[in-house]
C-alpha atoms as a PDB file:
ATOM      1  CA  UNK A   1     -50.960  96.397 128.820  1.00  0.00           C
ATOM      2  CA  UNK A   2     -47.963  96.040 131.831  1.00  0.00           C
ATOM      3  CA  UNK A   3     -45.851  92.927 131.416  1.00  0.00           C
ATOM      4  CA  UNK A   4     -45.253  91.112 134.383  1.00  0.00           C
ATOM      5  CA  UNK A   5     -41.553  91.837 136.021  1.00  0.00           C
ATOM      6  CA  UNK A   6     -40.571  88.216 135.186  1.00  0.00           C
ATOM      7  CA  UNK A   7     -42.034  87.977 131.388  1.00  0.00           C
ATOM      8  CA  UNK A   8     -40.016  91.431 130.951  1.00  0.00           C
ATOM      9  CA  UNK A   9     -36.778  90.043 132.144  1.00  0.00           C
ATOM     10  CA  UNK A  10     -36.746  87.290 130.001  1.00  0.00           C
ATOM     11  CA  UNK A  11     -37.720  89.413 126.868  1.00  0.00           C
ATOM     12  CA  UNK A  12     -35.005  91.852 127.654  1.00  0.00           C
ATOM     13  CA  UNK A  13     -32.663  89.137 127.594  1.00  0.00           C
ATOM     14  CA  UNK A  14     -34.187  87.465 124.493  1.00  0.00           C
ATOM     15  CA  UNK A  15     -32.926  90.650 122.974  1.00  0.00           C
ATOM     16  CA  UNK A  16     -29.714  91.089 124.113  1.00  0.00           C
ATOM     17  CA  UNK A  17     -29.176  87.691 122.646  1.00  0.00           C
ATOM     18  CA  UNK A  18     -30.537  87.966 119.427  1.00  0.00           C
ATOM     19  CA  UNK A  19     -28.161  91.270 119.305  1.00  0.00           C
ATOM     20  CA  UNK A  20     -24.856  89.627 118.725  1.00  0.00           C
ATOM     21  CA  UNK A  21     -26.498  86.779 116.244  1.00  0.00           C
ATOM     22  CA  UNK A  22     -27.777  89.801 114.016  1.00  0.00           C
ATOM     23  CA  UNK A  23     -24.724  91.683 113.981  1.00  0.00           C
ATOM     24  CA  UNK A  24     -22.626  88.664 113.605  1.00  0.00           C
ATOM     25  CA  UNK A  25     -25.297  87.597 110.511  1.00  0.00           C
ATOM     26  CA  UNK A  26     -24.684  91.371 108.876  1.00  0.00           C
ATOM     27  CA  UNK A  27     -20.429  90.838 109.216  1.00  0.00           C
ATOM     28  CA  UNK A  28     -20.249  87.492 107.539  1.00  0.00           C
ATOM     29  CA  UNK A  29     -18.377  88.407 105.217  1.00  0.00           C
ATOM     30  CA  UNK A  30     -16.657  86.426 103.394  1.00  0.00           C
ATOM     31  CA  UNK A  31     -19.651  84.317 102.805  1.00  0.00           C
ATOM     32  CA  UNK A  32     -19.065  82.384  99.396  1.00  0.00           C
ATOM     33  CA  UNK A  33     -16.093  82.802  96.962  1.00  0.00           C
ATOM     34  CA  UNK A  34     -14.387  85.797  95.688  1.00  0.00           C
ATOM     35  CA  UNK A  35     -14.115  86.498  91.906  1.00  0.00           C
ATOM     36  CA  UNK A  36     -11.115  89.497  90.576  1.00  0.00           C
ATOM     37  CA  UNK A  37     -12.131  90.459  87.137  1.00  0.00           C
ATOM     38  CA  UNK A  38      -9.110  91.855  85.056  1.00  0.00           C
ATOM     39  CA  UNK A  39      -9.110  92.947  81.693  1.00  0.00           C
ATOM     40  CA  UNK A  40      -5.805  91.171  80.612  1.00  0.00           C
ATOM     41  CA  UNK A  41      -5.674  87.859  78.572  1.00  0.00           C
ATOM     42  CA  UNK A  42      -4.786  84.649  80.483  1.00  0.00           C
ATOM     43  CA  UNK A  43      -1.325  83.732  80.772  1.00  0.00           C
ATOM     44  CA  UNK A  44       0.136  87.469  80.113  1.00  0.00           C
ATOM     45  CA  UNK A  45       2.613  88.901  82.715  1.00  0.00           C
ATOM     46  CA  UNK A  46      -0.316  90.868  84.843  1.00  0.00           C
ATOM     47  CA  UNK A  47      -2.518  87.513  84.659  1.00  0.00           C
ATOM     48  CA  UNK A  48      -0.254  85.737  86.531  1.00  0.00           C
ATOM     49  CA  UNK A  49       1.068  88.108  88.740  1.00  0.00           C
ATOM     50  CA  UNK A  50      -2.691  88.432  89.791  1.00  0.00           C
ATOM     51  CA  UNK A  51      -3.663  84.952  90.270  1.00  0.00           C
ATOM     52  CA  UNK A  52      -0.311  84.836  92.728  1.00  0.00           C
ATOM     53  CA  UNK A  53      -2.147  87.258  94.658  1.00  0.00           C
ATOM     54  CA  UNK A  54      -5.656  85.598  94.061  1.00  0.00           C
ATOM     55  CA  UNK A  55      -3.431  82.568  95.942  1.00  0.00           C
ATOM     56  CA  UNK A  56      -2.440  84.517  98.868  1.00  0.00           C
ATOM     57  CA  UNK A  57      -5.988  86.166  99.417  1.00  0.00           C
ATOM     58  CA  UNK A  58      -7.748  82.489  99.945  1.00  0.00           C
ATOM     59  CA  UNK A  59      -5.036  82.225 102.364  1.00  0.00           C
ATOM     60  CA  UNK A  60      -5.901  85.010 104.494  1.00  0.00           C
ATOM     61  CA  UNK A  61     -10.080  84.977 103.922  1.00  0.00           C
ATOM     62  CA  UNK A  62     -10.305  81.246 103.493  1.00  0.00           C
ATOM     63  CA  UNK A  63     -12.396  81.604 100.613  1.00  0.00           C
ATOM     64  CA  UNK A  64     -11.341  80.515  97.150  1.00  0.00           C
ATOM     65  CA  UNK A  65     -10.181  83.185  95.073  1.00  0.00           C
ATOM     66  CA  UNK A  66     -10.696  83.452  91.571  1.00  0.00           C
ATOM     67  CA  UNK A  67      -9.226  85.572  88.887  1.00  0.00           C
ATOM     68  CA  UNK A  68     -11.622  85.927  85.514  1.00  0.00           C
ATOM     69  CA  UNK A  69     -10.100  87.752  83.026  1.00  0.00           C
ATOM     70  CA  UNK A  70     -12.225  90.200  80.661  1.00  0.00           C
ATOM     71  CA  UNK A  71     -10.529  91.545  78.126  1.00  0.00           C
ATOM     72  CA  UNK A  72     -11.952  94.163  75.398  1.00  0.00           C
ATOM     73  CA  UNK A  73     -13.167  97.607  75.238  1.00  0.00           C
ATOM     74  CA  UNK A  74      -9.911  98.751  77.222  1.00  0.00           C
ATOM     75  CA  UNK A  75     -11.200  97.646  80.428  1.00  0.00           C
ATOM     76  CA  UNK A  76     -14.704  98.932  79.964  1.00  0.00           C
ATOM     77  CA  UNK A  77     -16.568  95.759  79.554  1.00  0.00           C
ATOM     78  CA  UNK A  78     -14.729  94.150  83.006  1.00  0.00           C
ATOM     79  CA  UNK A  79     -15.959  97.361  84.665  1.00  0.00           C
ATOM     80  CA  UNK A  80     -19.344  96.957  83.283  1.00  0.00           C
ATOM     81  CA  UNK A  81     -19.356  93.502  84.603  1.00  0.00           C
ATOM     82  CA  UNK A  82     -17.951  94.463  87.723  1.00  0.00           C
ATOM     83  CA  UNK A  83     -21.656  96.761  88.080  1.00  0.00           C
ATOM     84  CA  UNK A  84     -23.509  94.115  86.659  1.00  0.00           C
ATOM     85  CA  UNK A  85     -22.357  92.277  89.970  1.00  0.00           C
ATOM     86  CA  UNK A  86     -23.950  92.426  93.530  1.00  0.00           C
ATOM     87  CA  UNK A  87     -21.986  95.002  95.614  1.00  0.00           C
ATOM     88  CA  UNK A  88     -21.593  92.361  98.486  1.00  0.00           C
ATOM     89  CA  UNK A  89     -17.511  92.557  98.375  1.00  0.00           C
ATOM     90  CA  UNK A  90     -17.658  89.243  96.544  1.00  0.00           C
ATOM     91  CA  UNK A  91     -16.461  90.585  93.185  1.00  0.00           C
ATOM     92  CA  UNK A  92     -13.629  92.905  92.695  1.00  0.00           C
ATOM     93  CA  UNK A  93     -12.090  94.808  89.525  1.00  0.00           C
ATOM     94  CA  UNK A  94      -8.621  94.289  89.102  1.00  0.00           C
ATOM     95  CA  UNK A  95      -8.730  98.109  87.173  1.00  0.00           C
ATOM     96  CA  UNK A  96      -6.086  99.994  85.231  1.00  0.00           C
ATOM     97  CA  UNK A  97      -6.235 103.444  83.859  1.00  0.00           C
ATOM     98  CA  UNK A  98      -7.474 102.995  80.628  1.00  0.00           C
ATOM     99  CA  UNK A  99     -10.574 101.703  81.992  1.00  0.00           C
ATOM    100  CA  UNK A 100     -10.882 104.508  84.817  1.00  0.00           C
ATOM    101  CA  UNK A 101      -9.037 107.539  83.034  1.00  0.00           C
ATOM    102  CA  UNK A 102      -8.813 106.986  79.363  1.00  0.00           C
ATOM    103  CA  UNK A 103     -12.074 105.840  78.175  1.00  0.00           C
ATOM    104  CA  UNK A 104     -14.020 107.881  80.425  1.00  0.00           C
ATOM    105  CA  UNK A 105     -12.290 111.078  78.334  1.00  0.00           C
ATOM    106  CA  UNK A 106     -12.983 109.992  74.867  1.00  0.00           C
ATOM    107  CA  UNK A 107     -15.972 108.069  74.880  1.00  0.00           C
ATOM    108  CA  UNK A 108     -19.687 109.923  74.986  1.00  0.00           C
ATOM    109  CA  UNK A 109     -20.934 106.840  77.072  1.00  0.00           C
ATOM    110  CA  UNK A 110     -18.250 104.545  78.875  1.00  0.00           C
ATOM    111  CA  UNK A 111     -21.771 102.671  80.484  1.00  0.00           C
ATOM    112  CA  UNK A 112     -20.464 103.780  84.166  1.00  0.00           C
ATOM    113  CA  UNK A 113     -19.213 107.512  85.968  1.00  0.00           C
ATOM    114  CA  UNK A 114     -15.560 106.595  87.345  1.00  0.00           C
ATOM    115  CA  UNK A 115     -15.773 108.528  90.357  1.00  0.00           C
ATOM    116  CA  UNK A 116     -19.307 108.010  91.309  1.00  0.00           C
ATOM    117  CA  UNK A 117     -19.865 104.443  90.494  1.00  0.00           C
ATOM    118  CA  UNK A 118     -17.156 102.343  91.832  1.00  0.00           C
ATOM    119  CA  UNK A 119     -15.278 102.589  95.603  1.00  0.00           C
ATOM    120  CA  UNK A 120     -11.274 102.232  95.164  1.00  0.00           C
ATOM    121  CA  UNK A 121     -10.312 100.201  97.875  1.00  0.00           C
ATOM    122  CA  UNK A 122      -5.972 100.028  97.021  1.00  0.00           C
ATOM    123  CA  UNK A 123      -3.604 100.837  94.208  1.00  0.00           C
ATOM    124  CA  UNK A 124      -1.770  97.251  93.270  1.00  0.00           C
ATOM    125  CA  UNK A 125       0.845  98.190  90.998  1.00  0.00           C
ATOM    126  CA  UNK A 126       2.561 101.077  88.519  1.00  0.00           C
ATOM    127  CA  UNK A 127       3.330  99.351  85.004  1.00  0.00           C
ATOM    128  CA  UNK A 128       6.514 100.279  83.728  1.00  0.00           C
ATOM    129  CA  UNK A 129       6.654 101.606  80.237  1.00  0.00           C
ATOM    130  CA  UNK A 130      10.099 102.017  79.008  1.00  0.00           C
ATOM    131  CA  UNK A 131      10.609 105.085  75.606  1.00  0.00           C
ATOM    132  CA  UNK A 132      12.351 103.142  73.321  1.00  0.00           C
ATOM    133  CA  UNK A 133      14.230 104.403  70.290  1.00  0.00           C
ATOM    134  CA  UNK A 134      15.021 103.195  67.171  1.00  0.00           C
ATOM    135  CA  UNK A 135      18.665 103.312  65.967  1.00  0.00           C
ATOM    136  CA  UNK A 136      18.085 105.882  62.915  1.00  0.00           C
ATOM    137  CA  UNK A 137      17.310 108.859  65.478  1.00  0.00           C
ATOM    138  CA  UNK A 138      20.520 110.122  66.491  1.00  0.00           C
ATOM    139  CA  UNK A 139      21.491 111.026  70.214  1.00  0.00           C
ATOM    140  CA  UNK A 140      22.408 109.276  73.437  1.00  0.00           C
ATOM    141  CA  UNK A 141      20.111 110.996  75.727  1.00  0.00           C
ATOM    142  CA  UNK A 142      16.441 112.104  75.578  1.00  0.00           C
ATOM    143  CA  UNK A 143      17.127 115.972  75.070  1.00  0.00           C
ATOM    144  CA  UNK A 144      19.830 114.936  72.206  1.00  0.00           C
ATOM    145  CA  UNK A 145      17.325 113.042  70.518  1.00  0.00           C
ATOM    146  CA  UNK A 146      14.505 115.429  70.715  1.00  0.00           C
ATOM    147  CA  UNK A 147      16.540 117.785  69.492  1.00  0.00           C
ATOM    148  CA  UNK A 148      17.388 116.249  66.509  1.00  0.00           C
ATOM    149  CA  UNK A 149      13.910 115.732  66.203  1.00  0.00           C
ATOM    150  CA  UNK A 150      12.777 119.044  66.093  1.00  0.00           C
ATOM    151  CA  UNK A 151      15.845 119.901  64.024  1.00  0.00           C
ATOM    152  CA  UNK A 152      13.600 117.856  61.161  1.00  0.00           C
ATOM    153  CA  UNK A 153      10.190 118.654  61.384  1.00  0.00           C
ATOM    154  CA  UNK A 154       7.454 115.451  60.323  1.00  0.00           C
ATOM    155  CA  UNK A 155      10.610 113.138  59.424  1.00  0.00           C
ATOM    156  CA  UNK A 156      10.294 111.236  62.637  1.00  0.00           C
ATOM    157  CA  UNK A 157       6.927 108.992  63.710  1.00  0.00           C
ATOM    158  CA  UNK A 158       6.264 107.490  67.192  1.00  0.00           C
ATOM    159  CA  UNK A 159       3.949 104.504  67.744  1.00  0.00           C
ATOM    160  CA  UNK A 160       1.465 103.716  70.814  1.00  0.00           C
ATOM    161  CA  UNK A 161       0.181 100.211  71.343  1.00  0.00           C
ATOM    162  CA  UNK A 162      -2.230 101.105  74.288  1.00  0.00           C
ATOM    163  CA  UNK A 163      -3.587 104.460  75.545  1.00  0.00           C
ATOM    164  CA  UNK A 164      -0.745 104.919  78.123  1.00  0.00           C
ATOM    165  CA  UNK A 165       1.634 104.887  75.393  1.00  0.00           C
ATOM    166  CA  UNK A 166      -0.302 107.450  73.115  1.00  0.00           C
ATOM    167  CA  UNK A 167      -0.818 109.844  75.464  1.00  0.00           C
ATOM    168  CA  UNK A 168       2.511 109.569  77.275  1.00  0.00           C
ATOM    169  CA  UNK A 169       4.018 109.686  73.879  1.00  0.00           C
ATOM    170  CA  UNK A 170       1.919 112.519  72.713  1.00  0.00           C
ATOM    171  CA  UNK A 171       2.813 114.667  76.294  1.00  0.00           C
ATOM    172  CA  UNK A 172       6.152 114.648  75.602  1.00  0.00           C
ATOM    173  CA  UNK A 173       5.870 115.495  71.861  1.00  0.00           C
ATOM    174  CA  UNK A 174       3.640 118.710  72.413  1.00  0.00           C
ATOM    175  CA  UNK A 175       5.709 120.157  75.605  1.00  0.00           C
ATOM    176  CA  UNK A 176       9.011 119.779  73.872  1.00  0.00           C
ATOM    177  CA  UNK A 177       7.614 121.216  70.501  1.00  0.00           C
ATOM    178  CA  UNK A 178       8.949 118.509  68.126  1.00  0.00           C
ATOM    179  CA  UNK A 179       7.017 117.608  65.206  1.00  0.00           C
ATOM    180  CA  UNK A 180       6.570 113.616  65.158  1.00  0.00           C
ATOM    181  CA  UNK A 181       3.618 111.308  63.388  1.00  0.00           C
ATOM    182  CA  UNK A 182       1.367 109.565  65.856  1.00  0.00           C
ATOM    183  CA  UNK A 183       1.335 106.260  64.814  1.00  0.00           C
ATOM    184  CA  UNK A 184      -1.637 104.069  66.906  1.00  0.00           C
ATOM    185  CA  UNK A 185      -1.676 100.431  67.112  1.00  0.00           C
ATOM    186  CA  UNK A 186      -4.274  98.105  68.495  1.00  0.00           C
ATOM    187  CA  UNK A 187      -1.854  96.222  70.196  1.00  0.00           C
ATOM    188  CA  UNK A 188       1.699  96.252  71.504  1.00  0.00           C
ATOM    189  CA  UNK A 189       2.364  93.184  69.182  1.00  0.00           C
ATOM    190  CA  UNK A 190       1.231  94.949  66.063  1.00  0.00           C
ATOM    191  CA  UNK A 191       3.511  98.187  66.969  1.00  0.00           C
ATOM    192  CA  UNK A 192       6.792  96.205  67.259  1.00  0.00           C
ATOM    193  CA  UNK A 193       6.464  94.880  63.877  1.00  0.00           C
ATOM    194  CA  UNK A 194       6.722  98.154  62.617  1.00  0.00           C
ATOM    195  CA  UNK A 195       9.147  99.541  65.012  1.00  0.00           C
ATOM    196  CA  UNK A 196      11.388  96.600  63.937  1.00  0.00           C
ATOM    197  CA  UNK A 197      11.022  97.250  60.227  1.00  0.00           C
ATOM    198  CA  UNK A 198      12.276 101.149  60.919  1.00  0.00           C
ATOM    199  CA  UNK A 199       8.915 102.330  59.602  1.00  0.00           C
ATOM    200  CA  UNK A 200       8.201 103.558  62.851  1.00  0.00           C
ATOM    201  CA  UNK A 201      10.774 105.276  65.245  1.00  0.00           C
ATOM    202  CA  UNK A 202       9.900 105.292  69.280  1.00  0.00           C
ATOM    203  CA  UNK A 203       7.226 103.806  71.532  1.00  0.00           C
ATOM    204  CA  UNK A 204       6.387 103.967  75.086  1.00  0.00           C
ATOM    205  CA  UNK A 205       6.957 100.432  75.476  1.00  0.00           C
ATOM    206  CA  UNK A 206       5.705  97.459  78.300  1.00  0.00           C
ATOM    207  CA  UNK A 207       8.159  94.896  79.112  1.00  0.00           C
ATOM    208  CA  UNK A 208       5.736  92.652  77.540  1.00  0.00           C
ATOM    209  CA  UNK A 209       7.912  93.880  74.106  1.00  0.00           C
ATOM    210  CA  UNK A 210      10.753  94.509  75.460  1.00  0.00           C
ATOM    211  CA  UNK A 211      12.891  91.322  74.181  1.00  0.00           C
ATOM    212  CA  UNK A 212      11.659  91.892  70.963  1.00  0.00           C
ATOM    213  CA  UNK A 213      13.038  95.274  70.770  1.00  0.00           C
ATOM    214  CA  UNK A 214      16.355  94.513  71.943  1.00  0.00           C
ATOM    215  CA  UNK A 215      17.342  91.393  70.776  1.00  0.00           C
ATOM    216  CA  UNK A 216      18.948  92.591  67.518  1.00  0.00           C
ATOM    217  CA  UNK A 217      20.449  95.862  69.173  1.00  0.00           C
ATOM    218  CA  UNK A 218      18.567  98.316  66.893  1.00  0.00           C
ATOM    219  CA  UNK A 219      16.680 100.104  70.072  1.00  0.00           C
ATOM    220  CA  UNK A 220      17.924 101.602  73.141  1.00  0.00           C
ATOM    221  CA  UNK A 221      15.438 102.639  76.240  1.00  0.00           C
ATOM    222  CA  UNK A 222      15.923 106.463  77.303  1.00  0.00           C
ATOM    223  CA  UNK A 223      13.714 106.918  80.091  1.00  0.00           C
ATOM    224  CA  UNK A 224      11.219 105.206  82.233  1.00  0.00           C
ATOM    225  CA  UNK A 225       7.861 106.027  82.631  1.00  0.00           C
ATOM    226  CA  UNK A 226       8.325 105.902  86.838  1.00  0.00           C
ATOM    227  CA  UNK A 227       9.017 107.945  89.647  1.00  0.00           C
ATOM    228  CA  UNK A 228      12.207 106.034  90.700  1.00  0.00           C
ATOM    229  CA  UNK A 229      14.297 103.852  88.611  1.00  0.00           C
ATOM    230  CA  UNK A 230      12.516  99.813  87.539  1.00  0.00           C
ATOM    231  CA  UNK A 231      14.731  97.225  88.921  1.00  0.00           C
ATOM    232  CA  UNK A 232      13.883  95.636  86.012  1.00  0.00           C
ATOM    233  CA  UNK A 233      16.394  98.101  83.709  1.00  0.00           C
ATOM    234  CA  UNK A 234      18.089  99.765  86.786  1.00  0.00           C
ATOM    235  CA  UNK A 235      20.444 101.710  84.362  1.00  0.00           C
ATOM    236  CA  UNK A 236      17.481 103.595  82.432  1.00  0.00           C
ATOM    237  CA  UNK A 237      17.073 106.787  84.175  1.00  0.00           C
ATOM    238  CA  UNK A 238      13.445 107.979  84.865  1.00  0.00           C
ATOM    239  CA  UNK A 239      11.988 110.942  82.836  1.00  0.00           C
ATOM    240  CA  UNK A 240      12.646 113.141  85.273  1.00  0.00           C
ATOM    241  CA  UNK A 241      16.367 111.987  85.769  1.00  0.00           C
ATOM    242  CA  UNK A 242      16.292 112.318  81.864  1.00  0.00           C
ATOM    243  CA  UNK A 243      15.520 116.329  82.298  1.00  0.00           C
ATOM    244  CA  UNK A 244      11.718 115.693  80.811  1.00  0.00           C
ATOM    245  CA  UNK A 245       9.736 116.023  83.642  1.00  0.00           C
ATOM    246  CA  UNK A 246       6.613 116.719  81.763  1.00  0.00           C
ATOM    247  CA  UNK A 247       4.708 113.606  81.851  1.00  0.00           C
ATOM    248  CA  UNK A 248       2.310 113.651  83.932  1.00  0.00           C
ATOM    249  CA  UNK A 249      -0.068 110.374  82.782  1.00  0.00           C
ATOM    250  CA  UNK A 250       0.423 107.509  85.569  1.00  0.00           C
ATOM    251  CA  UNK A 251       0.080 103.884  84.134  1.00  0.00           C
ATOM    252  CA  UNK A 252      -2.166 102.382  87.158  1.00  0.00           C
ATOM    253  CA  UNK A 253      -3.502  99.580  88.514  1.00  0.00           C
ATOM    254  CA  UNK A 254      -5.964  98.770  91.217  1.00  0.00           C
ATOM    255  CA  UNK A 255      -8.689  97.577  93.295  1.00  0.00           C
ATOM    256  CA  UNK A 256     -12.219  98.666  93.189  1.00  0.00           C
ATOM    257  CA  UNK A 257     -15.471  97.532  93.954  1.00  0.00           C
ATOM    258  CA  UNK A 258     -19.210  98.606  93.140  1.00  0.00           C
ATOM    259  CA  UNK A 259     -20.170 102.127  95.202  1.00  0.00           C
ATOM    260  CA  UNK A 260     -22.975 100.608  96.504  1.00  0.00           C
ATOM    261  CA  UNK A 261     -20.995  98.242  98.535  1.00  0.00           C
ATOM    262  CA  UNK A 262     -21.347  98.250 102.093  1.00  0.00           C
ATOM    263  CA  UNK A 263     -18.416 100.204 104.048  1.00  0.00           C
ATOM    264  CA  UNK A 264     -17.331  97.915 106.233  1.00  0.00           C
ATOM    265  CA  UNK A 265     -17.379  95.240 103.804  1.00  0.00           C
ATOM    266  CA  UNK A 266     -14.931  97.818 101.361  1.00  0.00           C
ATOM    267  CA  UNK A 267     -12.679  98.235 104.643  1.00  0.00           C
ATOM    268  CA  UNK A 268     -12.180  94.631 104.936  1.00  0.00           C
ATOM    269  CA  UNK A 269     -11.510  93.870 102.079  1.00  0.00           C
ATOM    270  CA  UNK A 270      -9.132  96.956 101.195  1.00  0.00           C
ATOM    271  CA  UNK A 271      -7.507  95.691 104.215  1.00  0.00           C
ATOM    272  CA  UNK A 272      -7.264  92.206 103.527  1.00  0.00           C
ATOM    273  CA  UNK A 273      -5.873  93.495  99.932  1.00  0.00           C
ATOM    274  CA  UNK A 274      -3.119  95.683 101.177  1.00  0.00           C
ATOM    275  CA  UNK A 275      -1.832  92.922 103.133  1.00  0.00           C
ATOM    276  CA  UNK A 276      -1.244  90.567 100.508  1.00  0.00           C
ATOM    277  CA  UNK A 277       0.072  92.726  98.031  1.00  0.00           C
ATOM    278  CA  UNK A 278       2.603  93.835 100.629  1.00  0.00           C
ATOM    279  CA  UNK A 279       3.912  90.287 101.549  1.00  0.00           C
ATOM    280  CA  UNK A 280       7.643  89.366 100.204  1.00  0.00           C
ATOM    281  CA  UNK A 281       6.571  86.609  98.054  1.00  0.00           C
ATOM    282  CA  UNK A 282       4.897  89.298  95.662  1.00  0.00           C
ATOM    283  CA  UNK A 283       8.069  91.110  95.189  1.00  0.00           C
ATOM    284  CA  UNK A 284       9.812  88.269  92.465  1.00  0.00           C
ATOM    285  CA  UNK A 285       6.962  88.098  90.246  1.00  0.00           C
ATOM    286  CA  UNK A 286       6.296  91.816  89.776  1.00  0.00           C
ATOM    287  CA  UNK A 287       9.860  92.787  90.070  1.00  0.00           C
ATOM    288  CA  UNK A 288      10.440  89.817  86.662  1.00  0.00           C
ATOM    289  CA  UNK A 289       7.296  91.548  85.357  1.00  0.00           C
ATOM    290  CA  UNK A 290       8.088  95.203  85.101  1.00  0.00           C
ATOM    291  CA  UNK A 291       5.766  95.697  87.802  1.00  0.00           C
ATOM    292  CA  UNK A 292       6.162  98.734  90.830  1.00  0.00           C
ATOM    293  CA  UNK A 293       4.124  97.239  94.230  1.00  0.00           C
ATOM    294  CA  UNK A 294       1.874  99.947  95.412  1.00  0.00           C
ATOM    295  CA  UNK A 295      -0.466  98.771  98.389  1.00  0.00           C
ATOM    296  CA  UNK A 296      -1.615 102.145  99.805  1.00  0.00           C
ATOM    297  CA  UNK A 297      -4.936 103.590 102.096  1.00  0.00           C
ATOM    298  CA  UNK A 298      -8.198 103.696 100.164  1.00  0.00           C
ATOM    299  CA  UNK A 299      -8.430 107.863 100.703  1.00  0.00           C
ATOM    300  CA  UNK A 300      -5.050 107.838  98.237  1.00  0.00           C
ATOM    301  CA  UNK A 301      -6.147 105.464  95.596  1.00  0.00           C
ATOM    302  CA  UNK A 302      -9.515 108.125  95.558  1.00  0.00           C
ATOM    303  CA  UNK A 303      -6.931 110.900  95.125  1.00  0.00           C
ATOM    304  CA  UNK A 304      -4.973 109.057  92.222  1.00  0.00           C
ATOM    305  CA  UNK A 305      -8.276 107.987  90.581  1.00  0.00           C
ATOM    306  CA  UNK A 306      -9.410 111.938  90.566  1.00  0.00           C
ATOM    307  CA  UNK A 307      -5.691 112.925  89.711  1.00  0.00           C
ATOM    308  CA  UNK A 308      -5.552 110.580  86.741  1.00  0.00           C
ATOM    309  CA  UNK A 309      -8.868 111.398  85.275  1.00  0.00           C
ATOM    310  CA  UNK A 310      -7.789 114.747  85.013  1.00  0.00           C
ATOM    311  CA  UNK A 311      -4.482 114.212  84.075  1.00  0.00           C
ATOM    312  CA  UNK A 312      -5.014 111.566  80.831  1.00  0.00           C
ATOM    313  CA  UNK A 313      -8.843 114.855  79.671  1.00  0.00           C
ATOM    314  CA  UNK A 314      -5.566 117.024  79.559  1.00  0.00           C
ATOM    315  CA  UNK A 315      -3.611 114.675  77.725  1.00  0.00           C
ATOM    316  CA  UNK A 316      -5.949 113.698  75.375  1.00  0.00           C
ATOM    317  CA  UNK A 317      -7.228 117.339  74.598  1.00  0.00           C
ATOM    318  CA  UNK A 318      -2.959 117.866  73.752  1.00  0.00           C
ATOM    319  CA  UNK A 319      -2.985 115.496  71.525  1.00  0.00           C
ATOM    320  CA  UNK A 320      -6.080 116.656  69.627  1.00  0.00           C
ATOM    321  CA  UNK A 321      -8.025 112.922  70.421  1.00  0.00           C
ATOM    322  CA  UNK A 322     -11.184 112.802  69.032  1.00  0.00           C
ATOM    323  CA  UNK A 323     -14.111 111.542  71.266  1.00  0.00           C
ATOM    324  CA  UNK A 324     -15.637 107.979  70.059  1.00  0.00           C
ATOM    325  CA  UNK A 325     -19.541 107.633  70.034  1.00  0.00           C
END
């Protein structure tokens, strides 16, 4: 059957107008609100730091922005909500690496593949952990107080209040060859009680902590757990300025969405990401929080993910970490 010249026209046309209406239909995005899942409690330092980005995100999509935290399981159950989620770029994961790098290493079944399951769209932050020591152990520097350390085998003990902690703690402990008692803690909180009372004698510590380890002068911070110096403490050297560059665990944060999540959807909102997090008004808050601003391409959060996952199965293996059912 021929069409008639004129009828063919005007379905040729028909077409070439529907065109733009599908493609404009397939790139509405965003269509409805945005939800960030993070696994902190409300009202701690990363909470708010992220719901002052949640703000400047409805800005720029003019969409509200919400920030639902999901604490437990050290970030596994947000990242198992996160999957439970349709991958329409309408829910992000706000994750960290004990969700992506820890629990992945030391649990049989973390309910999701790290690499395979998610698509990192931009690092947000570094936390800063600062090695605080208690007053008993001898030494102004880190290599003095190792020393004396390994000068008395099993004496000393360290604590860990979050996997970062233990495994940073635990790095530095095996590559020096000093003898110190791991000392876990389910929570910062619980840790500094200890530390306090003398019964324990250095931690990895957040700034979350930090006031309550310095108030009565009985700990002083050696290192930090950064590549360059936290404005925060600018006087603490990093562990590499304090000769111990042996560390090799990175405490992370960042964005990631479902896998299945269309690409251009991912781009857009990596993009849209990077841009807020790199705005000035972000600076105060993170700087007061401990916090290092790290808004970078979505082919170098990939890297860091891989990097890390290896990085914390070495550290964990070091420390002799048994793997949880």
């Amino acid at each position: 059957m021929q069409l008639n010249p004129k009828r063919r026209q005007l379905m040729l046309a028909a077409t070439a107008l529907a065109l733009p209406a599908a493609s404009q239909a397939q790139a509405a995005w965003p269509s409805k609100p945005i939800r960030i899942l993070t696994p902190f409690t409300a009202g701690g330092a990363t909470d708010i730091i992220a719901r002052v980005l949640a703000t400047h995100l409805q800005t720029a999509l003019k969409q509200p922005v919400s920030v639902e935290p999901k604490p437990g399981a050290d970030g596994a159950l947000a990242a198992q909500e996160l999957l439970r989620s349709p991958a329409d770029g309408h829910t992000v994961y706000l994750a960290t690496a004990s969700a992506l790098s820890y629990v992945p290493n030391v649990r049989k079944s973390a309910g999701y593949d790290p690499l395979k399951d998610f698509t990192p769209l931009t690092q947000f932050m570094t936390f800063s952990f600062y090695l605080m020591v208690h007053e008993s152990l001898p030494g102004k520097t880190l290599a003095e107080v190792l020393a004396h350390v390994k000068a008395n085998p099993g004496k000393y003990s360290y604590a860990s209040g979050n996997s970062t902690a233990l495994l940073a703690a635990a790095q530095l402990v095996t590559a020096t060859g000093a003898d110190m008692v791991s000392a876990p803690y389910k929570g910062e909180s619980q840790a500094v009680v200890d530390m306090v009372g003398g019964r324990v004698h250095m931690m990895w510590s957040s700034p979350a902590v930090m006031p309550a380890l310095l108030k009565d002068g009985k700990f002083r911070p050696l290192a930090v757990l950064l590549p360059e110096r936290s404005s925060l403490m600018p006087d603490v050297p990093t562990i590499g300025e304090a000769g111990m560059p042996l560390v090799n665990v990175v405490p992370w944060g960042g964005f990631v969405v479902p896998a299945a999540t269309p690409k251009d959807v991912s781009a857009a909102l990596a993009k849209a990401l990077r841009e807020a997090i790199a705005l000035p008004e972000m600076r105060p808050p993170a700087d007061k929080a401990g916090l290092v601003l790290r808004p970078g391409p979505q082919e170098a959060f990939a890297r860091l993910l891989v990097e890390q996952l290896a990085a914390y199965g070495q550290a964990i293996k070091e420390a002799k970490i048994p793997q949880e059912s």
